[in-house]
PDB file of N, CA and C in Angstrom:
ATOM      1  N   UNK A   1      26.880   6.033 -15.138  1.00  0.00           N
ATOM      2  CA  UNK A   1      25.846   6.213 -16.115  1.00  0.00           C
ATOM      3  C   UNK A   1      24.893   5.025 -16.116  1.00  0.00           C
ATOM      4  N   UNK A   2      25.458   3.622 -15.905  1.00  0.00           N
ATOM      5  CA  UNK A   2      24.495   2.610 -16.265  1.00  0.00           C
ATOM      6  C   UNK A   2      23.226   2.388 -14.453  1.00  0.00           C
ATOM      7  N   UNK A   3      23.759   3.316 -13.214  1.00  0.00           N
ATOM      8  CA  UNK A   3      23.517   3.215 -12.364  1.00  0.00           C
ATOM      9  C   UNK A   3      22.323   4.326 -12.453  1.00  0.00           C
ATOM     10  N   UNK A   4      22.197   5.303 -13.614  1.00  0.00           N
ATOM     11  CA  UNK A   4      21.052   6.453 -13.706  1.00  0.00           C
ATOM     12  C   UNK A   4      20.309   5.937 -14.575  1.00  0.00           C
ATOM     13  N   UNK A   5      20.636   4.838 -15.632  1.00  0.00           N
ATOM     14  CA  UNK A   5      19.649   4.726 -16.764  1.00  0.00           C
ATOM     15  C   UNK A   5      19.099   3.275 -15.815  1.00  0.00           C
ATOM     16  N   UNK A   6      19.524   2.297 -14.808  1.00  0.00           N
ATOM     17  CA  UNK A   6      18.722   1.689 -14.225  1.00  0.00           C
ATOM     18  C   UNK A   6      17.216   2.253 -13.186  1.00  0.00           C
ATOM     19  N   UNK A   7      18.180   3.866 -12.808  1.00  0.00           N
ATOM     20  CA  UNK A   7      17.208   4.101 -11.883  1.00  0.00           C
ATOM     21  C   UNK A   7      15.797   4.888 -12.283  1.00  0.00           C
ATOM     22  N   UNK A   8      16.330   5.501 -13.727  1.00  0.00           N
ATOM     23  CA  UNK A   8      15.149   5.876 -14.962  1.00  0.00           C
ATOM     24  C   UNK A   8      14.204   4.394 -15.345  1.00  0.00           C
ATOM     25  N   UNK A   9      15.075   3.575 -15.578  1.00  0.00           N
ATOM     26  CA  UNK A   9      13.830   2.132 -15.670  1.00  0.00           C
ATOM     27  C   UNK A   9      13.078   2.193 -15.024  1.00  0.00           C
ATOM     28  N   UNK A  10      13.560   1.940 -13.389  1.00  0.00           N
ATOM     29  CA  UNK A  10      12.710   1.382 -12.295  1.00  0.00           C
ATOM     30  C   UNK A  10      12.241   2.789 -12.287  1.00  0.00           C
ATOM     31  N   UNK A  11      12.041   4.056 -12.390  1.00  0.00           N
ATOM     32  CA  UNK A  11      11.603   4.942 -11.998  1.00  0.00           C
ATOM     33  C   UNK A  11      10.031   4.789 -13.318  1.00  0.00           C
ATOM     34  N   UNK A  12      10.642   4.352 -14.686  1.00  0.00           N
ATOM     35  CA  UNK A  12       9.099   4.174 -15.655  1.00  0.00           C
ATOM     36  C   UNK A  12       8.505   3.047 -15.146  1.00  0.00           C
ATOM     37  N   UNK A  13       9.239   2.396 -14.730  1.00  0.00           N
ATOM     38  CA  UNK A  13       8.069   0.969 -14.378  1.00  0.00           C
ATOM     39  C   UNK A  13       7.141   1.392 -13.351  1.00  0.00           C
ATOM     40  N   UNK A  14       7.729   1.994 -12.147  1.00  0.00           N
ATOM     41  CA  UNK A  14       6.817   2.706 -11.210  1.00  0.00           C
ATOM     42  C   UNK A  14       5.704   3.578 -11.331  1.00  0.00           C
ATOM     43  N   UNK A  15       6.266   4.408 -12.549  1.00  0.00           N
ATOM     44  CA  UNK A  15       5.323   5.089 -12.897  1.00  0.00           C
ATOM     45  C   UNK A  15       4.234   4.556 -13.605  1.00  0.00           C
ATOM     46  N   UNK A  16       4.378   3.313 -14.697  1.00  0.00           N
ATOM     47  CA  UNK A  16       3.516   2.718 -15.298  1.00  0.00           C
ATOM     48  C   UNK A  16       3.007   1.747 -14.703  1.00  0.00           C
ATOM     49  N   UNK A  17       3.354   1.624 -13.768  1.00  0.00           N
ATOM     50  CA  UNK A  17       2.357   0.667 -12.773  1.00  0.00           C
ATOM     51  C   UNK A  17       0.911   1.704 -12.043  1.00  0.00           C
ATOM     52  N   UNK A  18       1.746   2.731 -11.369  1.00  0.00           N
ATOM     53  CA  UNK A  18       0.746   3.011 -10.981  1.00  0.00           C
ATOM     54  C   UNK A  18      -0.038   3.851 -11.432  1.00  0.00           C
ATOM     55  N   UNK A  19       0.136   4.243 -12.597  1.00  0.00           N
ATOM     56  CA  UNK A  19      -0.871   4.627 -13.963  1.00  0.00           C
ATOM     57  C   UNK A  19      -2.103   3.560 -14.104  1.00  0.00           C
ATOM     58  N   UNK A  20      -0.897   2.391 -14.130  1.00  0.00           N
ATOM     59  CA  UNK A  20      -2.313   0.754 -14.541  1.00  0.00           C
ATOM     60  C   UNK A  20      -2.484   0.596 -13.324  1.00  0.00           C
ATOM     61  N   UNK A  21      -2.406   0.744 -12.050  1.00  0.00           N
ATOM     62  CA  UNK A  21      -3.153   0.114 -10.943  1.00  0.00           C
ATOM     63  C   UNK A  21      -3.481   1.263 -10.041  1.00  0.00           C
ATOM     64  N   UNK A  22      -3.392   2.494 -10.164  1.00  0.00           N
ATOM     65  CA  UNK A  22      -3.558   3.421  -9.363  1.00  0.00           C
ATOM     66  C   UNK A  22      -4.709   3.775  -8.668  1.00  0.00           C
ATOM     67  N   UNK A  23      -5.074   5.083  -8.118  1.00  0.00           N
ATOM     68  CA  UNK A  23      -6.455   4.883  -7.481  1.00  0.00           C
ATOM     69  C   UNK A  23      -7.265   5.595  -8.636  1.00  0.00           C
ATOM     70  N   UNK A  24      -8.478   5.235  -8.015  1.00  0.00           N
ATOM     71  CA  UNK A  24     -10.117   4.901  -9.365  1.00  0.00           C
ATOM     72  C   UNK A  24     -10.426   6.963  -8.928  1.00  0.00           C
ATOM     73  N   UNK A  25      -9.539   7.542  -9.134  1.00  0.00           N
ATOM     74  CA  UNK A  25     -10.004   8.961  -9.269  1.00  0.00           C
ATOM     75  C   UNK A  25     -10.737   9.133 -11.196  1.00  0.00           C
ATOM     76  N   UNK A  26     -11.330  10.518 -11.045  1.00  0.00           N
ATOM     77  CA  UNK A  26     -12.235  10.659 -12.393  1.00  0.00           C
ATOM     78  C   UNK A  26     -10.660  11.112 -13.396  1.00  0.00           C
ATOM     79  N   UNK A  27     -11.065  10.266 -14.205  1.00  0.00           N
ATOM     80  CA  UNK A  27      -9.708  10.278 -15.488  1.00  0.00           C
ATOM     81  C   UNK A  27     -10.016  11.666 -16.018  1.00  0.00           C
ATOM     82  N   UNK A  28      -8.818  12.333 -15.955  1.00  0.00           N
ATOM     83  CA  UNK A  28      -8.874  13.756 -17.343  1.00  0.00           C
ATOM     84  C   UNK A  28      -7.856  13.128 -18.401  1.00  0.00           C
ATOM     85  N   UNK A  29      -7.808  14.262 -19.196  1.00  0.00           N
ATOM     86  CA  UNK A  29      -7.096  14.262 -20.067  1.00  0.00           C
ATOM     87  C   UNK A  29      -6.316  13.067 -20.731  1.00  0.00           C
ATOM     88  N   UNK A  30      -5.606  12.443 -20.039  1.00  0.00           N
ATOM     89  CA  UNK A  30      -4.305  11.207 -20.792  1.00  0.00           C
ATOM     90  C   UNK A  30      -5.077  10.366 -20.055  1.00  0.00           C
ATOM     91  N   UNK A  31      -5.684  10.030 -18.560  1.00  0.00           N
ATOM     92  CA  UNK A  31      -6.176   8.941 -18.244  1.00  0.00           C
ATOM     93  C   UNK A  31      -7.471   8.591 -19.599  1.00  0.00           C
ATOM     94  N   UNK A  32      -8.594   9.436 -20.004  1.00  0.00           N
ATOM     95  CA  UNK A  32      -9.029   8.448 -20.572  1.00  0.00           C
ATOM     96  C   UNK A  32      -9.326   8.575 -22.067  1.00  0.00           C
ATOM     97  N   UNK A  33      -7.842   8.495 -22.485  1.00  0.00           N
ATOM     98  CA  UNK A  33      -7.408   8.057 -23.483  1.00  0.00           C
ATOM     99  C   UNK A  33      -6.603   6.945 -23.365  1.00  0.00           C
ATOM    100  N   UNK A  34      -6.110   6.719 -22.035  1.00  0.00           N
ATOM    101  CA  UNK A  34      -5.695   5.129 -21.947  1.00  0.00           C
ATOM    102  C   UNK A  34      -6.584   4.082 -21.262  1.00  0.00           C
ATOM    103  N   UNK A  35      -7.995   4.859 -20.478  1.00  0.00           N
ATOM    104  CA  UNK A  35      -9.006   3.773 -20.639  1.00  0.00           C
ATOM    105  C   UNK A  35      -9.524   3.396 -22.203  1.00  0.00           C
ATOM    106  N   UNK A  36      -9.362   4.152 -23.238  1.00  0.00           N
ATOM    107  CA  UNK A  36      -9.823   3.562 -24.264  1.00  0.00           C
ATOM    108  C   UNK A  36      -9.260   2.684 -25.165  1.00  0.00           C
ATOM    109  N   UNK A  37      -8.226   2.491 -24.764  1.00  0.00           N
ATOM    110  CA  UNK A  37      -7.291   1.584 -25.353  1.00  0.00           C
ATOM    111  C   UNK A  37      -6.440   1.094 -24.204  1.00  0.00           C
ATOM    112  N   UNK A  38      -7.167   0.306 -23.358  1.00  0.00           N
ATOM    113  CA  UNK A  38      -6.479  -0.685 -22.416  1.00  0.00           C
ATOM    114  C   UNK A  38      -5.141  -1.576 -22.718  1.00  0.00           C
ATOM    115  N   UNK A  39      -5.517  -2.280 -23.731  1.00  0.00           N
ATOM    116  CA  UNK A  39      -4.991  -3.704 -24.330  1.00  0.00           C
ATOM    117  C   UNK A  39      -3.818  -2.669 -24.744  1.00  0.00           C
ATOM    118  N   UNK A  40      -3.302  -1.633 -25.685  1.00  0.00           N
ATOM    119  CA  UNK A  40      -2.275  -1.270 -25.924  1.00  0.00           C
ATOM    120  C   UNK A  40      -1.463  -0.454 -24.451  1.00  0.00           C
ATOM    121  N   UNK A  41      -2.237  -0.144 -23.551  1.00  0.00           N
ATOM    122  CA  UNK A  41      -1.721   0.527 -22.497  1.00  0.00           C
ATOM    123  C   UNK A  41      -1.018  -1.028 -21.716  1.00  0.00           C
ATOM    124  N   UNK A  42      -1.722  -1.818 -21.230  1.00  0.00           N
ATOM    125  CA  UNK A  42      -1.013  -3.243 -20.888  1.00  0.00           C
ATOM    126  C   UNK A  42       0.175  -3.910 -21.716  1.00  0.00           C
ATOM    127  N   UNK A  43       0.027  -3.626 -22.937  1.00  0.00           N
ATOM    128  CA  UNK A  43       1.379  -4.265 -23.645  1.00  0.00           C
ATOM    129  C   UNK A  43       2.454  -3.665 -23.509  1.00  0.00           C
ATOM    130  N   UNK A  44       2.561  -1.863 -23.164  1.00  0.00           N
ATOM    131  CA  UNK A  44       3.410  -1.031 -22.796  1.00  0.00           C
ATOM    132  C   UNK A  44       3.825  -1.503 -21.603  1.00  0.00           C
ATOM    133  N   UNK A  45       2.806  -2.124 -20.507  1.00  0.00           N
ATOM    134  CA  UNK A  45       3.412  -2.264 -19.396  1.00  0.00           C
ATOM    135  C   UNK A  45       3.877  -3.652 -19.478  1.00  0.00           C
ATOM    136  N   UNK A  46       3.949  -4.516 -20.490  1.00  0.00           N
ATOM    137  CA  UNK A  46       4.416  -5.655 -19.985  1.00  0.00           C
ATOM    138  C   UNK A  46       5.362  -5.762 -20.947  1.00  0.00           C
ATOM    139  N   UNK A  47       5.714  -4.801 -21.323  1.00  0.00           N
ATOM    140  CA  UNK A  47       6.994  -4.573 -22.504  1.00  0.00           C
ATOM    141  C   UNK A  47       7.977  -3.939 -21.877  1.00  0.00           C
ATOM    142  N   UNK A  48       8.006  -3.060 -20.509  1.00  0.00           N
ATOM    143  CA  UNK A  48       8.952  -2.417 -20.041  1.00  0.00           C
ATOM    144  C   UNK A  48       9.333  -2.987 -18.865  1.00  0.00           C
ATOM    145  N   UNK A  49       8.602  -3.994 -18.234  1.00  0.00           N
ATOM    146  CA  UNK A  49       8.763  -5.251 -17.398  1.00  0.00           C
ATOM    147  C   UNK A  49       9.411  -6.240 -17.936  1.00  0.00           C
ATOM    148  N   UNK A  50       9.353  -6.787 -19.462  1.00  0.00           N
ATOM    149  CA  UNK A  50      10.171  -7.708 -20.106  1.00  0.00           C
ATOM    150  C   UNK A  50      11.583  -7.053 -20.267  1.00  0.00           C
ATOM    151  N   UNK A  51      12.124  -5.564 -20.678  1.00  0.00           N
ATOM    152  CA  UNK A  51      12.776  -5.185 -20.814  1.00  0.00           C
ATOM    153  C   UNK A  51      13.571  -4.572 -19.500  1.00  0.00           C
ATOM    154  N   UNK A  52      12.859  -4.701 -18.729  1.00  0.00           N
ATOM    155  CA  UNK A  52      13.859  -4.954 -17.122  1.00  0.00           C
ATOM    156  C   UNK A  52      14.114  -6.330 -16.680  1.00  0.00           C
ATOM    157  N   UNK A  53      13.466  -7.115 -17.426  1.00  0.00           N
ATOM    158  CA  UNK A  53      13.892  -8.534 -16.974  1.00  0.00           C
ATOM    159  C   UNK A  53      15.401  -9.216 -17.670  1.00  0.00           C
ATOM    160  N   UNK A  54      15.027  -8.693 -19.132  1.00  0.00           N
ATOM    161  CA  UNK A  54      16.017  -8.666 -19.721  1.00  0.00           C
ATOM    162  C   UNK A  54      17.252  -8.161 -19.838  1.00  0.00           C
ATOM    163  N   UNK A  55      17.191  -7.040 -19.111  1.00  0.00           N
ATOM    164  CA  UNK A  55      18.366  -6.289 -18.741  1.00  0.00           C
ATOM    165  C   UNK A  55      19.247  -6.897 -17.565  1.00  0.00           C
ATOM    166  N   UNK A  56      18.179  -7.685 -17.021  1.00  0.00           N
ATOM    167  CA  UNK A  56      18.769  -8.076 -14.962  1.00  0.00           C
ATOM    168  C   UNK A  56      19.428  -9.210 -15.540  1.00  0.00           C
ATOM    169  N   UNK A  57      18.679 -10.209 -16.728  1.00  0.00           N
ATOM    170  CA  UNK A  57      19.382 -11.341 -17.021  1.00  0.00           C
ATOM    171  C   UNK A  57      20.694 -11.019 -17.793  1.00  0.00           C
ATOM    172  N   UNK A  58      20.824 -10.021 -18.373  1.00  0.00           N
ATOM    173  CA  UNK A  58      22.059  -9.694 -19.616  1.00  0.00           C
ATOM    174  C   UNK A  58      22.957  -9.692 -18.600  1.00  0.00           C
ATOM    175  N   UNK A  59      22.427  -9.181 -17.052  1.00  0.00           N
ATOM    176  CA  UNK A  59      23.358  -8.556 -16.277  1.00  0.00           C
ATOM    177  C   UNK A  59      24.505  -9.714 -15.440  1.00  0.00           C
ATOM    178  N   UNK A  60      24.147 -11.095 -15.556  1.00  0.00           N
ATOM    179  CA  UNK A  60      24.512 -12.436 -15.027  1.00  0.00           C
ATOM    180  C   UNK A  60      25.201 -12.706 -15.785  1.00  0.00           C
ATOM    181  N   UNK A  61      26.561 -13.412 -15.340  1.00  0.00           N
ATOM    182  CA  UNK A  61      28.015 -13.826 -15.723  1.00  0.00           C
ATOM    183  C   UNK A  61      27.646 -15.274 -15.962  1.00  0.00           C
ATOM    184  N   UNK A  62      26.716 -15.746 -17.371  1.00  0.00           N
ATOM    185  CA  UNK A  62      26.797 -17.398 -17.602  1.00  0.00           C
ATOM    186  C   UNK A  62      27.942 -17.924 -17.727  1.00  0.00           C
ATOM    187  N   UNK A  63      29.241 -17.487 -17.768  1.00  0.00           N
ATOM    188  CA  UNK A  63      29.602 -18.300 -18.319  1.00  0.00           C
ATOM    189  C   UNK A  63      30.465 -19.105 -16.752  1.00  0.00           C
ATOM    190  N   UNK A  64      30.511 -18.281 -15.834  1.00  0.00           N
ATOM    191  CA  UNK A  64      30.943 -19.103 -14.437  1.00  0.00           C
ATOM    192  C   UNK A  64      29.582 -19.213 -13.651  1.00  0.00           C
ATOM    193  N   UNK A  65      28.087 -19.420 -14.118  1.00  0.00           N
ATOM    194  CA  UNK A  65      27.169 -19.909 -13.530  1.00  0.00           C
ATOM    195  C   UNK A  65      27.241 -21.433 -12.690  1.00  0.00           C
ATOM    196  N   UNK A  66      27.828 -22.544 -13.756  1.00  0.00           N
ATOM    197  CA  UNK A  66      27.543 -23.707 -13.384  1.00  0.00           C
ATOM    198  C   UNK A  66      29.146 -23.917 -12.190  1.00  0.00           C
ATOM    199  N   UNK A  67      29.909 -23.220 -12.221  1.00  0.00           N
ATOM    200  CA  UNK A  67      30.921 -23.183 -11.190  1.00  0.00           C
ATOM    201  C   UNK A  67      30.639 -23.077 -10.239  1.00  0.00           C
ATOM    202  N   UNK A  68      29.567 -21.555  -9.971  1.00  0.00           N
ATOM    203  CA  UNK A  68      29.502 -21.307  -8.879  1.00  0.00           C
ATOM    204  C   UNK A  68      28.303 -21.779  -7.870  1.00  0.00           C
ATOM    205  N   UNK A  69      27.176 -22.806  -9.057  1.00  0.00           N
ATOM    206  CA  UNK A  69      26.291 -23.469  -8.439  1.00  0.00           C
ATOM    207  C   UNK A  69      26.864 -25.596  -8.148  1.00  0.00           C
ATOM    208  N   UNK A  70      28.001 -25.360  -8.543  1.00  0.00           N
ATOM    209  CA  UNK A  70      28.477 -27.212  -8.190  1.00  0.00           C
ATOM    210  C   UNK A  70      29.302 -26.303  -7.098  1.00  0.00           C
ATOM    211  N   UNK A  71      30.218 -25.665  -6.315  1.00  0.00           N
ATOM    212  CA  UNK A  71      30.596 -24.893  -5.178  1.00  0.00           C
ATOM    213  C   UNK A  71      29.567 -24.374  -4.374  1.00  0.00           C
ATOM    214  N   UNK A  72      28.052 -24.311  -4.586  1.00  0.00           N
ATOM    215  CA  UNK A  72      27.345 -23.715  -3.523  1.00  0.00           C
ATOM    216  C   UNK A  72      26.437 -24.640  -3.167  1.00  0.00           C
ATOM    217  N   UNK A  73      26.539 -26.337  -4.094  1.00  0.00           N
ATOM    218  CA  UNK A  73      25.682 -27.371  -3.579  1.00  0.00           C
ATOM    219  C   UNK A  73      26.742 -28.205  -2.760  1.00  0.00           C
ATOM    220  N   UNK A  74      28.552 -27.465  -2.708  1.00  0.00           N
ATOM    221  CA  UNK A  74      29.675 -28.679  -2.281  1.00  0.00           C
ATOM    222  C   UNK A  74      29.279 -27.854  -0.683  1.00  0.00           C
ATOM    223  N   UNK A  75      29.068 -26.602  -0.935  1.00  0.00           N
ATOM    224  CA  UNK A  75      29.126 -25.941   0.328  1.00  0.00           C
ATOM    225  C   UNK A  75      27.656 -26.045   1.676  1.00  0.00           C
ATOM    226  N   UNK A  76      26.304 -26.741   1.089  1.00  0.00           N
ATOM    227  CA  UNK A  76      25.595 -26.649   0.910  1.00  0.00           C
ATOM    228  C   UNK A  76      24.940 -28.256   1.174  1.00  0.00           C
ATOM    229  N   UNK A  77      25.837 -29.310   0.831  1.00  0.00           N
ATOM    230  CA  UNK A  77      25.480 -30.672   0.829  1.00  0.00           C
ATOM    231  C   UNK A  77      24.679 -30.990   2.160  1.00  0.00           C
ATOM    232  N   UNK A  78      25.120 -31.263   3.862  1.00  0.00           N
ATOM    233  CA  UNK A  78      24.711 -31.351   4.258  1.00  0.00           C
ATOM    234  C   UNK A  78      23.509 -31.243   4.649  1.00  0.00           C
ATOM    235  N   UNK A  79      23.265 -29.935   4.252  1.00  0.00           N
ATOM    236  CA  UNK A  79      21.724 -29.025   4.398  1.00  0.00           C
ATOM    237  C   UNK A  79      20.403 -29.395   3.801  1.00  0.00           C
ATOM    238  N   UNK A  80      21.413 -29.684   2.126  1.00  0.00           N
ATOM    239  CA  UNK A  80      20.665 -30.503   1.272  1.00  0.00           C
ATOM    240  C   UNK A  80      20.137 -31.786   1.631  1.00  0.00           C
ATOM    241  N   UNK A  81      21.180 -32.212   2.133  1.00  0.00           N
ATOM    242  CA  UNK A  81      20.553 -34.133   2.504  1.00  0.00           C
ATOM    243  C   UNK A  81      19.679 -33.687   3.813  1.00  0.00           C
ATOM    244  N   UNK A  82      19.632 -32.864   4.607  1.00  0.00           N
ATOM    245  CA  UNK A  82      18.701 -32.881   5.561  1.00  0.00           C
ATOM    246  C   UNK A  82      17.216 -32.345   5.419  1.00  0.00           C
ATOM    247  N   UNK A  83      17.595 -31.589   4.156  1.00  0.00           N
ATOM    248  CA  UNK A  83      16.418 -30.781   3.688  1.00  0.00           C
ATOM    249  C   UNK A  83      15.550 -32.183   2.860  1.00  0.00           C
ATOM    250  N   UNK A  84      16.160 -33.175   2.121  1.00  0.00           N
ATOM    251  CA  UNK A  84      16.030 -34.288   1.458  1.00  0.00           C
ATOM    252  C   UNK A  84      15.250 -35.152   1.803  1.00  0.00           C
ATOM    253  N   UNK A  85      15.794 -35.267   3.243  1.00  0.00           N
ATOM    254  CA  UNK A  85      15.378 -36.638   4.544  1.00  0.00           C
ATOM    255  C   UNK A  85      14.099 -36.097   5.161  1.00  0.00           C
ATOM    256  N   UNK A  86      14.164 -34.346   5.200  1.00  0.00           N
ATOM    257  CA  UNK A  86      12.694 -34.399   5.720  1.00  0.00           C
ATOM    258  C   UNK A  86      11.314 -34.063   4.457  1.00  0.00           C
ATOM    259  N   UNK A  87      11.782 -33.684   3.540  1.00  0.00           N
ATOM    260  CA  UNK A  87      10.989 -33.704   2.354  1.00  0.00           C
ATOM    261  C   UNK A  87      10.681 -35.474   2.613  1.00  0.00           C
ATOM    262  N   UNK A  88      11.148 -36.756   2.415  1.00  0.00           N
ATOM    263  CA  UNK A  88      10.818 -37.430   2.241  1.00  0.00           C
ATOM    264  C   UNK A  88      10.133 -38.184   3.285  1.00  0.00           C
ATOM    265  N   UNK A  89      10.412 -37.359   4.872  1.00  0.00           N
ATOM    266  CA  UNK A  89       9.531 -38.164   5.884  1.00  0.00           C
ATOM    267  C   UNK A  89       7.991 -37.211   5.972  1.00  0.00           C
ATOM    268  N   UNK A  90       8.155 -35.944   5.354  1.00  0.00           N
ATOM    269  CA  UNK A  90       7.157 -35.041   5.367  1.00  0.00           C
ATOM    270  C   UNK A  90       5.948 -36.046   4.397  1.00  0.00           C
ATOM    271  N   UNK A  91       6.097 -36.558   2.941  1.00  0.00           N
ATOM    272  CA  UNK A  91       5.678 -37.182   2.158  1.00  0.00           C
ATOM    273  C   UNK A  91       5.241 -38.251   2.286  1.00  0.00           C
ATOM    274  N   UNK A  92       5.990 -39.245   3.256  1.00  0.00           N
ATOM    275  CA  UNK A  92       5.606 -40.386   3.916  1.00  0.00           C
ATOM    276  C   UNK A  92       4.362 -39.815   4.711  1.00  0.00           C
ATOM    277  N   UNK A  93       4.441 -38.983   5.468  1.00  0.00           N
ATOM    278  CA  UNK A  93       3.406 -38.657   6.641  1.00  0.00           C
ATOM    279  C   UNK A  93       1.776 -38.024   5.948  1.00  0.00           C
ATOM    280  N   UNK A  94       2.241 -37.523   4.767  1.00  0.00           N
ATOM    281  CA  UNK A  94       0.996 -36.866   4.332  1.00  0.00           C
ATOM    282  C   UNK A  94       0.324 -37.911   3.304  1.00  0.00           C
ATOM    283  N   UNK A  95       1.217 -38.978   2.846  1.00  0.00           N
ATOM    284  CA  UNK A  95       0.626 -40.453   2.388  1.00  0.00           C
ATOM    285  C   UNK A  95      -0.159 -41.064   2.973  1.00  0.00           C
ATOM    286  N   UNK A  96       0.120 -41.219   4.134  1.00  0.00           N
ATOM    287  CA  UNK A  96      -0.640 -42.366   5.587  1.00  0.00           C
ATOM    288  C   UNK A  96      -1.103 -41.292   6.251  1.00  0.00           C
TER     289      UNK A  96
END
């Protein structure tokens, strides 16, 4: 069930996107009644975008976050210090 009411989200967001960005055909009926009220048609869309954001974040296990990011910088160190060493010769070079 929670795998159909995700795919109903992403299925309104799609749709309300390309309602707000779609192609410039002549509006009937519902199109322009939502050219006339833009500003409430945009808050719809950035209200059902917050509410998929919010859902993806509810969806993350905080409470073994910081576990599994001190294990993926132990796993990870080397890479880091090399990634480190050239960030800092990259910086030197674009100084001089």
């Amino acid at each position: 069930m929670r795998r159909l009411f995700g795919l109903m989200a992403v299925t309104a967001a799609a749709l309300g996107l390309y309602l707000l960005f779609g192609p410039d055909a002549e509006p009937s009926g519902a199109g322009k009644a939502l050219e006339s009220a833009p500003a409430a048609y945009g808050g719809w869309a950035l209200g059902l975008v917050m509410g998929l954001a919010l859902a993806w974040l509810a969806s993350i296990d905080w409470f073994t976050l910081p576990v599994r990011a001190i294990t993926w910088v132990r796993l990870q160190r080397r890479r880091l210090w090399l990634a480190l060493l050239a960030g800092l010769c990259a910086g030197i070079l674009v100084l001089f």
